[in-house]
C-alpha atoms as a PDB file:
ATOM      1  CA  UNK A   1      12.115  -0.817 -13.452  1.00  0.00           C
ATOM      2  CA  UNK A   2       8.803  -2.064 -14.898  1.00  0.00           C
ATOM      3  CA  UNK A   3       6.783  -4.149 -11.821  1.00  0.00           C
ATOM      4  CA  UNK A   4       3.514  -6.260 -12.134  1.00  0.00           C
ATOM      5  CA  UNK A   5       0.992  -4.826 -11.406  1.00  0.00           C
ATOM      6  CA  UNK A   6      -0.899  -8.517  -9.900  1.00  0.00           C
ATOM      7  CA  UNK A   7       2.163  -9.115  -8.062  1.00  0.00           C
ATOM      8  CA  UNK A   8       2.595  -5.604  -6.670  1.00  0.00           C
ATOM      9  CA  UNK A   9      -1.745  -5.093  -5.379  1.00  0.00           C
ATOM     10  CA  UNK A  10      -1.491  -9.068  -4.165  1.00  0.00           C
ATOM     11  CA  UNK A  11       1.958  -8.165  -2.287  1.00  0.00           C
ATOM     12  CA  UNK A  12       0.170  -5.327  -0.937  1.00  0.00           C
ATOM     13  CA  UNK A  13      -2.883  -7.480  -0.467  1.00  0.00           C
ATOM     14  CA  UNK A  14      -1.071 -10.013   1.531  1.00  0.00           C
ATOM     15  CA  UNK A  15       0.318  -7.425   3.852  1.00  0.00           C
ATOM     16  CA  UNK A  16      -2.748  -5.681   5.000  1.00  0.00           C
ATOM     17  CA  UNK A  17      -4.527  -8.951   5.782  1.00  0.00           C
ATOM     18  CA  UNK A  18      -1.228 -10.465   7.910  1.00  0.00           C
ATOM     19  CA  UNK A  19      -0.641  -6.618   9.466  1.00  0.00           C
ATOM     20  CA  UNK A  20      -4.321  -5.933  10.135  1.00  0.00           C
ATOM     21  CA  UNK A  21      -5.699  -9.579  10.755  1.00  0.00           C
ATOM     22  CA  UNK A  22      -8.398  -8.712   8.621  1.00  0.00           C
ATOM     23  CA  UNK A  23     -10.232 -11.206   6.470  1.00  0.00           C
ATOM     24  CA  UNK A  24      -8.787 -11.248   3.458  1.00  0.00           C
ATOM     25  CA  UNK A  25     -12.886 -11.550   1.560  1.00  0.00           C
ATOM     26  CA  UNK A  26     -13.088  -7.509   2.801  1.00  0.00           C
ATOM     27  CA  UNK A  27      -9.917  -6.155   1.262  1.00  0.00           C
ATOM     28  CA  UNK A  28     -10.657  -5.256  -1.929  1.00  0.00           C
ATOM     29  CA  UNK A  29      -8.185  -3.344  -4.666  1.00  0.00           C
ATOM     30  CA  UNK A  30     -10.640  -0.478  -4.244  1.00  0.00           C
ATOM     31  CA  UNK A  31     -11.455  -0.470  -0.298  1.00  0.00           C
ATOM     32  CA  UNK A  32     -10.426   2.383   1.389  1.00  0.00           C
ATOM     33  CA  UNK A  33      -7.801   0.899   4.192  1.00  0.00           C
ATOM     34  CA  UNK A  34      -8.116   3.608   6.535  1.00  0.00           C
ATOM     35  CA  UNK A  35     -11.283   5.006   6.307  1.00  0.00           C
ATOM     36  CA  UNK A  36     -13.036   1.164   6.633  1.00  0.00           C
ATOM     37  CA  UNK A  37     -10.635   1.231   9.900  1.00  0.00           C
ATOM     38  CA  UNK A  38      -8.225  -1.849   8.927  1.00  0.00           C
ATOM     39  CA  UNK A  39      -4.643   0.890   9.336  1.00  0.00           C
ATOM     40  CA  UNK A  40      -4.379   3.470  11.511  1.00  0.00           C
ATOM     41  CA  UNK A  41      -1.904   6.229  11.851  1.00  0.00           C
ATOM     42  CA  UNK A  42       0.656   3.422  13.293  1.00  0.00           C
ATOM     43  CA  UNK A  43      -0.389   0.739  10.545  1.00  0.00           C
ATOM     44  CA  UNK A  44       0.477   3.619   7.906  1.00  0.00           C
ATOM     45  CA  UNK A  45       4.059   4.186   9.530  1.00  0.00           C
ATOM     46  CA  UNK A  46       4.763   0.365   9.076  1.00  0.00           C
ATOM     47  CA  UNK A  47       3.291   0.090   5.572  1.00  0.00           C
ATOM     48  CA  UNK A  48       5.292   3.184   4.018  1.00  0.00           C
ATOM     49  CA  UNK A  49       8.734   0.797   5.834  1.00  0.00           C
ATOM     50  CA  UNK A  50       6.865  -2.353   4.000  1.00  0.00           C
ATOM     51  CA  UNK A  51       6.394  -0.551   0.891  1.00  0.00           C
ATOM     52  CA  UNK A  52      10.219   0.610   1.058  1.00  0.00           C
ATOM     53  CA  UNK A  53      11.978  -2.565   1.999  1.00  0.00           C
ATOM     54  CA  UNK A  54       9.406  -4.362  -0.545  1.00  0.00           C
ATOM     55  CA  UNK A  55       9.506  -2.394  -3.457  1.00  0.00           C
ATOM     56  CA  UNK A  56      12.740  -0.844  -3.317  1.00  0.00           C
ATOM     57  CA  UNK A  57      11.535   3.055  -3.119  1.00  0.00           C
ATOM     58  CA  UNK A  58      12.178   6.193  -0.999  1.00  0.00           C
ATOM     59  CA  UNK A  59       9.317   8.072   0.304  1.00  0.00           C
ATOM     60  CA  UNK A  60       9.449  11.933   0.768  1.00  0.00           C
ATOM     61  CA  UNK A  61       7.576  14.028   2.892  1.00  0.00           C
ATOM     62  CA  UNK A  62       5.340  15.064  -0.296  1.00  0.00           C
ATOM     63  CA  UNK A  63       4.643  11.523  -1.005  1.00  0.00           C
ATOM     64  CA  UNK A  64       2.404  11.413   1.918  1.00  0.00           C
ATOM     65  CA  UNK A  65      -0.778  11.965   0.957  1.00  0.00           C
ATOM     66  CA  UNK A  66      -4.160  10.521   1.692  1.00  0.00           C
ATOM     67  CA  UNK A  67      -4.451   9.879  -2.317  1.00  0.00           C
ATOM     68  CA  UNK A  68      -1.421   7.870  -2.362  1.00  0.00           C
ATOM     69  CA  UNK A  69      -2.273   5.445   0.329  1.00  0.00           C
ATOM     70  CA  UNK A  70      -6.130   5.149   0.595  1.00  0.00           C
ATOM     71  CA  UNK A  71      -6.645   1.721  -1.224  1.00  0.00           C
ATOM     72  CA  UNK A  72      -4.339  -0.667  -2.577  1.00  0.00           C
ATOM     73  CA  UNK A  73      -4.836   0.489  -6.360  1.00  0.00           C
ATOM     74  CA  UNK A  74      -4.034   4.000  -5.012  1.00  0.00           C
ATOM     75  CA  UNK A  75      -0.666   2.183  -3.168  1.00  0.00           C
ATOM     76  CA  UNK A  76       0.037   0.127  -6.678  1.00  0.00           C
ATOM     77  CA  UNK A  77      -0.161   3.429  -8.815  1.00  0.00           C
ATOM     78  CA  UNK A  78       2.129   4.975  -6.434  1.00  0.00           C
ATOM     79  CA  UNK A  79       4.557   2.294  -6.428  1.00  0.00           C
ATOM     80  CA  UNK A  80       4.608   2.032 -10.071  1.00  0.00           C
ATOM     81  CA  UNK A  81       5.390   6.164 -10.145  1.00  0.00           C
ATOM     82  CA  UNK A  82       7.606   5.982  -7.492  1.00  0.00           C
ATOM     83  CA  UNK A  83       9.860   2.803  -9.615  1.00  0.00           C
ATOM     84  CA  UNK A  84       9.792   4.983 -12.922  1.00  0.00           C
ATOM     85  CA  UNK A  85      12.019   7.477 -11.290  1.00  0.00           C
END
């Protein structure tokens, strides 16, 4: 399945400023989502059953990694791996 990139990191986008209430100026493709405090461990439960439902992909125990998750172009790339498979 080939997936837009725009439409996948302003999906993403939209969900982090709804889920977190953050202003959406501060999210940035490149911010780091946990470490600049806007998810926490909960808020990382909810986005892997966002990203999921969203995108149509299955997460695996090796999948969960601080690389995959840390920003939305991190999230995006990992979508777009997880859809080629």
């Amino acid at each position: 399945m080939d997936i837009d990139t725009t439409t996948v990191k302003e999906k993403i986008r939209i969900y982090i400023v709804q889920s977190s209430h953050a202003d959406a100026d501060k999210i940035k493709d490149e911010s780091l989502i946990f470490k600049e405090g806007f998810f926490d461990s909960m808020g990382f439960i909810m986005l892997i059953t966002f990203l999921e439902e969203e995108f149509g992909i299955k997460t695996v125990d090796s999948d969960l990694i601080e690389e995959n998750f840390e920003s939305i172009n991190a999230i995006s790339e990992f979508i777009q791996r997880k859809s080629q498979n």
